[in-house]
Protein backbone atom coordinates (compact mmCIF):
# COMPACT_ATOMS: atom_id res chain seq x y z
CA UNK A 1 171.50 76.21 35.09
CA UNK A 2 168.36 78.02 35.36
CA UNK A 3 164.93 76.71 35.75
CA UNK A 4 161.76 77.93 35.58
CA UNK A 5 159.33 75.43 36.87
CA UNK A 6 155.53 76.01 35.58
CA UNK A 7 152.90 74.48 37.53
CA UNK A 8 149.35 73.41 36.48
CA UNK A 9 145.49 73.41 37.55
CA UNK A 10 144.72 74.31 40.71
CA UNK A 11 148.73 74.83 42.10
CA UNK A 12 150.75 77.51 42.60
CA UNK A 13 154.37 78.19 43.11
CA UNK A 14 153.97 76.68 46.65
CA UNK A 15 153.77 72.99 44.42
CA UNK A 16 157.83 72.99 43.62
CA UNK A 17 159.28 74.10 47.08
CA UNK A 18 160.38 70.48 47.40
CA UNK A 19 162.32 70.42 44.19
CA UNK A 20 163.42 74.25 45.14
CA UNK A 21 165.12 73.14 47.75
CA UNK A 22 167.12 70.39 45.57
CA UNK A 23 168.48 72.27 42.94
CA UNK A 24 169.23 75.26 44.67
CA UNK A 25 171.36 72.86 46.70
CA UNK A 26 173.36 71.79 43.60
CA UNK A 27 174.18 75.59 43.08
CA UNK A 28 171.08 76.02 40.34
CA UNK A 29 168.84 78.99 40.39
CA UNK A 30 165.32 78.39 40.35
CA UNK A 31 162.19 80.44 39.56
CA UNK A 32 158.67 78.84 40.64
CA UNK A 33 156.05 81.70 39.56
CA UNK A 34 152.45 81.46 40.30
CA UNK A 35 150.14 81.80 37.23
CA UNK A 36 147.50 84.64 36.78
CA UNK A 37 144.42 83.37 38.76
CA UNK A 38 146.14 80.84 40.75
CA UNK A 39 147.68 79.97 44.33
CA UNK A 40 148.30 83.31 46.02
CA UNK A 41 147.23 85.16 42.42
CA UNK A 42 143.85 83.51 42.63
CA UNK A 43 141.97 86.72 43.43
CA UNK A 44 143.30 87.91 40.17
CA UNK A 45 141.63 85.26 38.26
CA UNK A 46 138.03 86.51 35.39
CA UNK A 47 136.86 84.28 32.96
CA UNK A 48 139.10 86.47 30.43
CA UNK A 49 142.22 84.50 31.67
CA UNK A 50 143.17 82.26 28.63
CA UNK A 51 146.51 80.03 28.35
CA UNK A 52 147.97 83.27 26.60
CA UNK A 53 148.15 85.14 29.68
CA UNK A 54 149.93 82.38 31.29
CA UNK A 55 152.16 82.31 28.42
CA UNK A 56 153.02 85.69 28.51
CA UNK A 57 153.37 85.48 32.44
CA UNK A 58 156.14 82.99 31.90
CA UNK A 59 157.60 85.12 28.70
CA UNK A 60 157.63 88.42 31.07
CA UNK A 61 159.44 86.65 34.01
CA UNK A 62 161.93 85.28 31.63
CA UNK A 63 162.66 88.33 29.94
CA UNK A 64 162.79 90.82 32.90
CA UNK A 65 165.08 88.13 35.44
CA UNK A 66 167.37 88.58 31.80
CA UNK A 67 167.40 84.71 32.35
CA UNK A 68 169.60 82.80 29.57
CA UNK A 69 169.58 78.95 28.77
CA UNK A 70 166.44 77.87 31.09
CA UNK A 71 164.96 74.56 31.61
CA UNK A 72 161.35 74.80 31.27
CA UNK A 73 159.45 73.04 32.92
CA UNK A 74 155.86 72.28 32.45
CA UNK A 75 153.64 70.25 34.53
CA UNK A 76 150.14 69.11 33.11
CA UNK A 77 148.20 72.16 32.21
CA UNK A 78 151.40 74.08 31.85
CA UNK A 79 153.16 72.15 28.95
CA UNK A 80 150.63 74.77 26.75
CA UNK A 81 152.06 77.19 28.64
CA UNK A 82 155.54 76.60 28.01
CA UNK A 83 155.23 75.61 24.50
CA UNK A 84 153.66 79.07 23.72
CA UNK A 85 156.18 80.90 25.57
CA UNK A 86 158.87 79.61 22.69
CA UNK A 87 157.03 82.26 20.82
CA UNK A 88 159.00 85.35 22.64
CA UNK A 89 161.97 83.73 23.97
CA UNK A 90 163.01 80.53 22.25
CA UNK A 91 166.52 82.03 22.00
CA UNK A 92 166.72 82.09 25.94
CA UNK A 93 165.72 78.47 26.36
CA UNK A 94 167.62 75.34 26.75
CA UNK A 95 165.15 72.56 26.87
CA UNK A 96 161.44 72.19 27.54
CA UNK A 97 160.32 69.71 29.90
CA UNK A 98 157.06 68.36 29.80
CA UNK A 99 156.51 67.13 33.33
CA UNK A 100 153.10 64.99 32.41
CA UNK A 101 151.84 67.63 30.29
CA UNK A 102 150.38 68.77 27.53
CA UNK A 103 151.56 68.78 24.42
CA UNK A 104 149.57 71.23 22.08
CA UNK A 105 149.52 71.65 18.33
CA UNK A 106 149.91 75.21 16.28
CA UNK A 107 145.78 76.36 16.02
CA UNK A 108 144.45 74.45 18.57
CA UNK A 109 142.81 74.51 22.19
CA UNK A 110 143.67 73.05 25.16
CA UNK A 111 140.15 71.25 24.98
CA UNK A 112 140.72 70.39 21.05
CA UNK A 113 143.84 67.86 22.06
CA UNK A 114 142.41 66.04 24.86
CA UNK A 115 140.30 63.40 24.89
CA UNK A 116 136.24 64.40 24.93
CA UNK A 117 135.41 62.53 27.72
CA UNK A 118 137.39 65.21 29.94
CA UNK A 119 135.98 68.24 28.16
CA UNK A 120 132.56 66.66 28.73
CA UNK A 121 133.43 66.19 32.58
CA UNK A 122 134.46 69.80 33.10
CA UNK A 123 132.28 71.43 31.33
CA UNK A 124 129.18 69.87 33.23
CA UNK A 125 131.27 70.30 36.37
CA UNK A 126 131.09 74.16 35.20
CA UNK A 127 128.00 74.45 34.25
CA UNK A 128 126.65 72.55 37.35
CA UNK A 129 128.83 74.38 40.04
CA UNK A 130 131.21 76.92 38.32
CA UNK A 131 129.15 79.57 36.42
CA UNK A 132 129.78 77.79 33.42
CA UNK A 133 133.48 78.31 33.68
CA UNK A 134 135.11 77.44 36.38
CA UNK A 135 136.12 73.82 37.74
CA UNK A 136 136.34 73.68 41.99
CA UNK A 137 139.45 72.10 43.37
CA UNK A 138 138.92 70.15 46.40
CA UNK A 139 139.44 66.32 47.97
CA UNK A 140 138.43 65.10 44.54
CA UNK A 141 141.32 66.58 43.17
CA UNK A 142 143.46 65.02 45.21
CA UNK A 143 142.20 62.00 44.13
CA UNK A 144 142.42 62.48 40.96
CA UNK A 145 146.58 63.25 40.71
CA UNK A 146 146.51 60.23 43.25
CA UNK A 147 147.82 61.75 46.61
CA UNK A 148 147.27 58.95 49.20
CA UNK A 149 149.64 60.27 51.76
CA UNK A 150 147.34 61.89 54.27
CA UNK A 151 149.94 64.45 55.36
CA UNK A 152 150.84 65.90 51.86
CA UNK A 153 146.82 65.98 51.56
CA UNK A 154 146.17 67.95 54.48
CA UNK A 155 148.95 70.17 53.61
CA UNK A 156 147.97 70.56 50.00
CA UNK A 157 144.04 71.03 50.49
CA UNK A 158 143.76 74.50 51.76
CA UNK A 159 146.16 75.44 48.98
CA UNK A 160 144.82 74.80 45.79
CA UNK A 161 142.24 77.32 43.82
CA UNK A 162 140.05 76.78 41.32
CA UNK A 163 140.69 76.21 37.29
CA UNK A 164 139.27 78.21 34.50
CA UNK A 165 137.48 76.17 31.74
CA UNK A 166 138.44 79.06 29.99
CA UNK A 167 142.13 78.59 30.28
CA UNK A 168 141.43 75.77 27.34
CA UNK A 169 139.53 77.57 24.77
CA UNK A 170 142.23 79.65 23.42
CA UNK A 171 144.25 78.23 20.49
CA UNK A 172 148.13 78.14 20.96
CA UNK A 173 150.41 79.70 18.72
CA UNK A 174 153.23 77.39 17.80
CA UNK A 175 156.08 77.90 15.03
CA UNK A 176 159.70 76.70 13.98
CA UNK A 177 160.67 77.71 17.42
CA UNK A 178 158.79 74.92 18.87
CA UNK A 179 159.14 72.32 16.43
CA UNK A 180 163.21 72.90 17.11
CA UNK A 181 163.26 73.50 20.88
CA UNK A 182 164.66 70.80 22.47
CA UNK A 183 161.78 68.43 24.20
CA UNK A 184 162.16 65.71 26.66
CA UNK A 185 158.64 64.10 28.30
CA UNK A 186 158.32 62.55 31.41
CA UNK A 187 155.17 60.40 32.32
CA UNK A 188 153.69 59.23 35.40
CA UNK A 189 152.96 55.65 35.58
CA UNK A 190 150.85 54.88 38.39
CA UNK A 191 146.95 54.84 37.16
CA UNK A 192 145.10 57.49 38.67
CA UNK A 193 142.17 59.84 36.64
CA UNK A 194 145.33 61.77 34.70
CA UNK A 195 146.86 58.87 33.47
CA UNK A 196 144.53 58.47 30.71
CA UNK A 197 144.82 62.55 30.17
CA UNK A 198 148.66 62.43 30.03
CA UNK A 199 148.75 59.05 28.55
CA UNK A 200 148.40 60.21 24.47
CA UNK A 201 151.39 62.93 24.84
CA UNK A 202 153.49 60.37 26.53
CA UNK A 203 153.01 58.46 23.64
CA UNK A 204 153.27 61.26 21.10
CA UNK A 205 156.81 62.23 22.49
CA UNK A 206 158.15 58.32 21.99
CA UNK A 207 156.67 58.26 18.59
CA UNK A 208 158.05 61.84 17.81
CA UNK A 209 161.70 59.77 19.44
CA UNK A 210 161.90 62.65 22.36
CA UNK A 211 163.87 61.23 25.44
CA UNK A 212 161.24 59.87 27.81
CA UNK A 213 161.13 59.20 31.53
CA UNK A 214 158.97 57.30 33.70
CA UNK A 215 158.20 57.60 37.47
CA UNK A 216 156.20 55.86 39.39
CA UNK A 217 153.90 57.71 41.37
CA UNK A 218 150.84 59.60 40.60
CA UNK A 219 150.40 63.27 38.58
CA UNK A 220 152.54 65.52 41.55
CA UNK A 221 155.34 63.82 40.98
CA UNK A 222 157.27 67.25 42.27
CA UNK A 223 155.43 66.36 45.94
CA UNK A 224 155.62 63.01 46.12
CA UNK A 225 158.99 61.92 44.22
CA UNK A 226 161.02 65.60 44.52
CA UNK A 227 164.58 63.59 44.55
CA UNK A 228 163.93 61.36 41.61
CA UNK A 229 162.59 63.97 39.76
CA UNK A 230 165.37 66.09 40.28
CA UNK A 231 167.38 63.36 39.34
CA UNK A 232 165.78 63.09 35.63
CA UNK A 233 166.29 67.20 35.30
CA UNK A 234 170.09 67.10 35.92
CA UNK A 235 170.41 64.25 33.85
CA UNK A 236 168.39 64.86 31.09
């Protein structure tokens, strides 16, 4: 199979080398791209980045590689991301995989389908320290997906950029293509800041009788449960 693993605010790439590693050792190819204005593509990033650009990022890759029936996977942030992307190349996807994500609805924002306590929170944190649209990553990040483990922190400090407000103000473009992609969720159980983010969608995919999967761990599931994530992509 082919997957195409999306990440969300404040990774890169670098995020999935763990899970890499997995499938490529079950014979799977993998693609891990780095979104406009993130990891090493953060000096591209201008407050004219919206969720479209990282929709057509992940369109572009798909259709230059000439990839055919891809997992797509979408962590947090990204499950806009990969939603949109049905747009240009539903025919060249499998399944979408919404890795603690997202979910968005045809019209809307990012910020219009979360909760308002969160858009309140980043936008002061923006206005405060960001310019007005940008949200720093640092140790309060970290303790926000709930990394404890103080070696996967030190490693995963120095890597993670900063998140345009921005990327939520543009609607999302949904269709048919979306409503009949295929669409498994899988939510992350352990209570940490995200869990009340990620919570509705979770419960949006068992009402809308998606498959569901649980793991218990924090929001980086890829970092710090690689194996029995892996486990829920082959199966699913």
């Amino acid at each position: 199979m082919n997957f195409v693993l999306v990440h969300g605010a404040c990774h890169g790439g670098w995020c999935w080398e763990p899970v890499e590693k997995l499938l490529r050792s079950r014979g799977h190819e993998v693609y891990s791209p780095t979104l406009t204005g993130m990891g090493d593509r953060a000096h591209l990033l201008t407050p004219d980045i919206t969720a479209q650009t990282h929709v057509d990022d992940i369109s572009n890759l798909i259709q230059i590689e000439g990839l055919n029936e891809v997992v797509l996977v979408g962590h947090s942030y990204a499950g806009l991301v990969i939603a949109g992307a049905t747009e240009s190349v539903a025919q060249q996807i499998k399944q979408l995989v919404f890795l603690d994500a997202y979910i968005p609805q045809n019209g809307k924002t990012g910020f219009e389908i979360i909760g308002e306590s969160f858009v309140t929170d980043w936008t002061q944190a923006a206005d405060q320290y960001g310019d007005g649209w940008l949200n720093h990553a640092d140790e309060r990040s970290l303790d926000s997906w709930g990394i404890k483990d103080q070696h996967l922190r030190k490693m995963m400090l120095p890597k993670l950029t900063d998140f345009s407000i921005n990327f939520l103000k543009a609607p999302i473009k949904l269709s048919e293509a979306f409503d009949h992609a295929e669409k498994t969720f899988i939510h992350c159980s352990e209570k940490t800041y995200c869990y009340d983010l990620m919570f509705p969608f979770y419960q949006y995919a068992k009402d809308n009788h998606w498959p569901t999967f649980v793991i218990e761990t924090g929001h980086d599931p890829m970092l710090t449960k690689p194996q029995e994530l892996v486990e829920i992509l082959l199966s699913s």
